[in-house]
C-alpha atoms as a PDB file:
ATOM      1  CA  UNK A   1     -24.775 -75.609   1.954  1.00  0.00           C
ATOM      2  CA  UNK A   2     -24.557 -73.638  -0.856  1.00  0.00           C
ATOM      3  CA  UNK A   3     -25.753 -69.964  -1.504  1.00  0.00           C
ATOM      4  CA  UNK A   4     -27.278 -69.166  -4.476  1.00  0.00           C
ATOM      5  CA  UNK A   5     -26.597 -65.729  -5.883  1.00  0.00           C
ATOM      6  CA  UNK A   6     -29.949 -64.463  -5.475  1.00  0.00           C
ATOM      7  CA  UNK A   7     -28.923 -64.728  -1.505  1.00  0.00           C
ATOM      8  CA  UNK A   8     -27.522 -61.216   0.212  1.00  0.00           C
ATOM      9  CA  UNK A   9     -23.529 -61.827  -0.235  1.00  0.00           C
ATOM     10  CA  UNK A  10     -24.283 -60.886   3.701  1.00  0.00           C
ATOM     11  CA  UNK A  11     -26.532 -63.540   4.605  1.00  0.00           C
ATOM     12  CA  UNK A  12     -24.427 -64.870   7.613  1.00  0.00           C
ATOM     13  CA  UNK A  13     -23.295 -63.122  10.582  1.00  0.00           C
ATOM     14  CA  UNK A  14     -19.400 -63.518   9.761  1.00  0.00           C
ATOM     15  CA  UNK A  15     -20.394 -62.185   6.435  1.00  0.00           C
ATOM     16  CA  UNK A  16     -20.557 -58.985   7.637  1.00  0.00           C
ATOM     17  CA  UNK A  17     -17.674 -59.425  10.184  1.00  0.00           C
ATOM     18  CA  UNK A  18     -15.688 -60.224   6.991  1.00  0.00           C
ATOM     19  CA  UNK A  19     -16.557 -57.240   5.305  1.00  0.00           C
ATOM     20  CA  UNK A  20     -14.953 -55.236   7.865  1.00  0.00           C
ATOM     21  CA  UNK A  21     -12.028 -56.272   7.417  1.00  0.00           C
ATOM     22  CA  UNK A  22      -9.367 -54.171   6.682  1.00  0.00           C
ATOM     23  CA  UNK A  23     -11.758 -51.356   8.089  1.00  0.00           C
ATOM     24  CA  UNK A  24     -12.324 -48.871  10.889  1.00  0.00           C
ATOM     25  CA  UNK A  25     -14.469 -50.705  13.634  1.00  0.00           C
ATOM     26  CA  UNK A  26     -16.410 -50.166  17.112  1.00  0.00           C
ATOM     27  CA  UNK A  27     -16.030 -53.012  19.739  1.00  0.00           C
ATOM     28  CA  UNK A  28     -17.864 -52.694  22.716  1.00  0.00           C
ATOM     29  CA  UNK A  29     -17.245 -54.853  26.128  1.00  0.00           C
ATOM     30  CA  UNK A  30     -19.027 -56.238  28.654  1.00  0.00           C
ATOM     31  CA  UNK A  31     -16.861 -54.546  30.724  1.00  0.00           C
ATOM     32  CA  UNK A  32     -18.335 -51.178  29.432  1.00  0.00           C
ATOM     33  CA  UNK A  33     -15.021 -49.880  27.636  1.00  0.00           C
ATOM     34  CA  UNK A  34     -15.140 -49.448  23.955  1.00  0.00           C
ATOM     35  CA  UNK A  35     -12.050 -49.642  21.490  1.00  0.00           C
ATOM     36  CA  UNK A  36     -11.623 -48.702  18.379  1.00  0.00           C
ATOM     37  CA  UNK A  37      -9.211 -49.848  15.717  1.00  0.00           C
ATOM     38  CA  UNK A  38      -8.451 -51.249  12.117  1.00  0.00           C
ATOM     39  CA  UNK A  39     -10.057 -55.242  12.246  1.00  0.00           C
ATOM     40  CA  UNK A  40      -7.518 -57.177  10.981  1.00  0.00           C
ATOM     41  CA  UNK A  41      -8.658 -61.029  12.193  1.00  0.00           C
ATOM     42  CA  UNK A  42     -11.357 -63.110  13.540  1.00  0.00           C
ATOM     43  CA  UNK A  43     -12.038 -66.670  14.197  1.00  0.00           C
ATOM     44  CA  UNK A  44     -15.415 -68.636  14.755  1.00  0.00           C
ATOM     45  CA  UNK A  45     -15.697 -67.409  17.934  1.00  0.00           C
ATOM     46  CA  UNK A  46     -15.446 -63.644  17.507  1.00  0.00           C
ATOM     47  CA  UNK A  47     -11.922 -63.370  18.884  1.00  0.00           C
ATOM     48  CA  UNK A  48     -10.601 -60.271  17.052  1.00  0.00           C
ATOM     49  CA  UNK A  49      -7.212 -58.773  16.179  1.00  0.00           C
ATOM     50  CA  UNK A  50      -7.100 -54.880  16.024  1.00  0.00           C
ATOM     51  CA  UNK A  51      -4.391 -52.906  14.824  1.00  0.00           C
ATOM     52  CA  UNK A  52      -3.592 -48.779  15.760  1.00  0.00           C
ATOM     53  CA  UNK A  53      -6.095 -49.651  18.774  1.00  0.00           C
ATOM     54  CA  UNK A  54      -7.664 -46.818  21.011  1.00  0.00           C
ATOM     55  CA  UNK A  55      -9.742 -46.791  24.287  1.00  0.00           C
ATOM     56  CA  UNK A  56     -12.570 -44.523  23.623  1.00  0.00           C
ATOM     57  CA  UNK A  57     -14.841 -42.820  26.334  1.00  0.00           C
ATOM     58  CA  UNK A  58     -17.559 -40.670  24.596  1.00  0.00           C
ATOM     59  CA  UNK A  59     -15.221 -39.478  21.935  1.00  0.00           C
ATOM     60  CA  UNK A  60     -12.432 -38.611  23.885  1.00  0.00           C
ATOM     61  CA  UNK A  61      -8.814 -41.182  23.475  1.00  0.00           C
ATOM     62  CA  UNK A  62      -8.425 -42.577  26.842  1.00  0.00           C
ATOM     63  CA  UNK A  63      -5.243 -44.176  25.490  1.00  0.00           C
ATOM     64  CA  UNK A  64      -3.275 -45.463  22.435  1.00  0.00           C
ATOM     65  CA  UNK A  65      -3.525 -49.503  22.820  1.00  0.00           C
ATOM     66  CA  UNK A  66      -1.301 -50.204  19.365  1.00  0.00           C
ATOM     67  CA  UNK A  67      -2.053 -53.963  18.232  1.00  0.00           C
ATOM     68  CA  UNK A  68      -4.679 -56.012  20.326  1.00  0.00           C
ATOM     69  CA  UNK A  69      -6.164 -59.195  20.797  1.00  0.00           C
ATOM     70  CA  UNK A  70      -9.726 -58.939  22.215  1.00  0.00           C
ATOM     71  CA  UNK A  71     -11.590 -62.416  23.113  1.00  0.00           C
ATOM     72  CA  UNK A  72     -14.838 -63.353  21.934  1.00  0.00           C
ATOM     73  CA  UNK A  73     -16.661 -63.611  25.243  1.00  0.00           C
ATOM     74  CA  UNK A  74     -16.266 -60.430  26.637  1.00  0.00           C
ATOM     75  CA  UNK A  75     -17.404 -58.814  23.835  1.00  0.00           C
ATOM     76  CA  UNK A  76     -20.941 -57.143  23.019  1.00  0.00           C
ATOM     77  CA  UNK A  77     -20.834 -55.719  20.476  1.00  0.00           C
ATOM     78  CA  UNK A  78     -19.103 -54.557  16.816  1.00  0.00           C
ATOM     79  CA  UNK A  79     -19.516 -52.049  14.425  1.00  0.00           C
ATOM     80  CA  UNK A  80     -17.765 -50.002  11.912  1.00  0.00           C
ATOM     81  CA  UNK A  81     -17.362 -46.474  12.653  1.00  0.00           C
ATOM     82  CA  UNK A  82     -18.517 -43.274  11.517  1.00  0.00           C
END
């Protein structure tokens, strides 16, 4: 499938994934913790790689996490931060 350039350069979900990279995100889990770290990787199914990771309640550091590894399926939810 091609994309013609008329098409948003964001047109697909891991378009904007993608665009994160090397950026400051939000992940939220099922498991209602939130991290927050620099997105360095992701595959297909949303596995992600974040580096300088934090736990986050509200805005408070719960703790300093360093590099992580968070799979797809427990997560909810991604987004860069403010």
């Amino acid at each position: 499938m091609e994309i013609s350039m008329s098409e948003n350069v964001l047109s697909r979900p891991l378009d904007l994934l993608n665009s994160a990279k090397g950026k400051m995100v939000l992940v939220e889990l099922k498991n209602g913790h939130a991290i927050t770290g620099k997105l360095i990787a992701f595959d297909v199914h949303i596995n992600v790689t974040l580096e300088n990771a934090e736990e986050k309640k509200d805005v408070d550091t719960l703790r300093k996490l360093g590099n992580v590894f968070i799979r797809g399926d427990t997560i909810i939810l991604i987004s860069p931060t403010i």
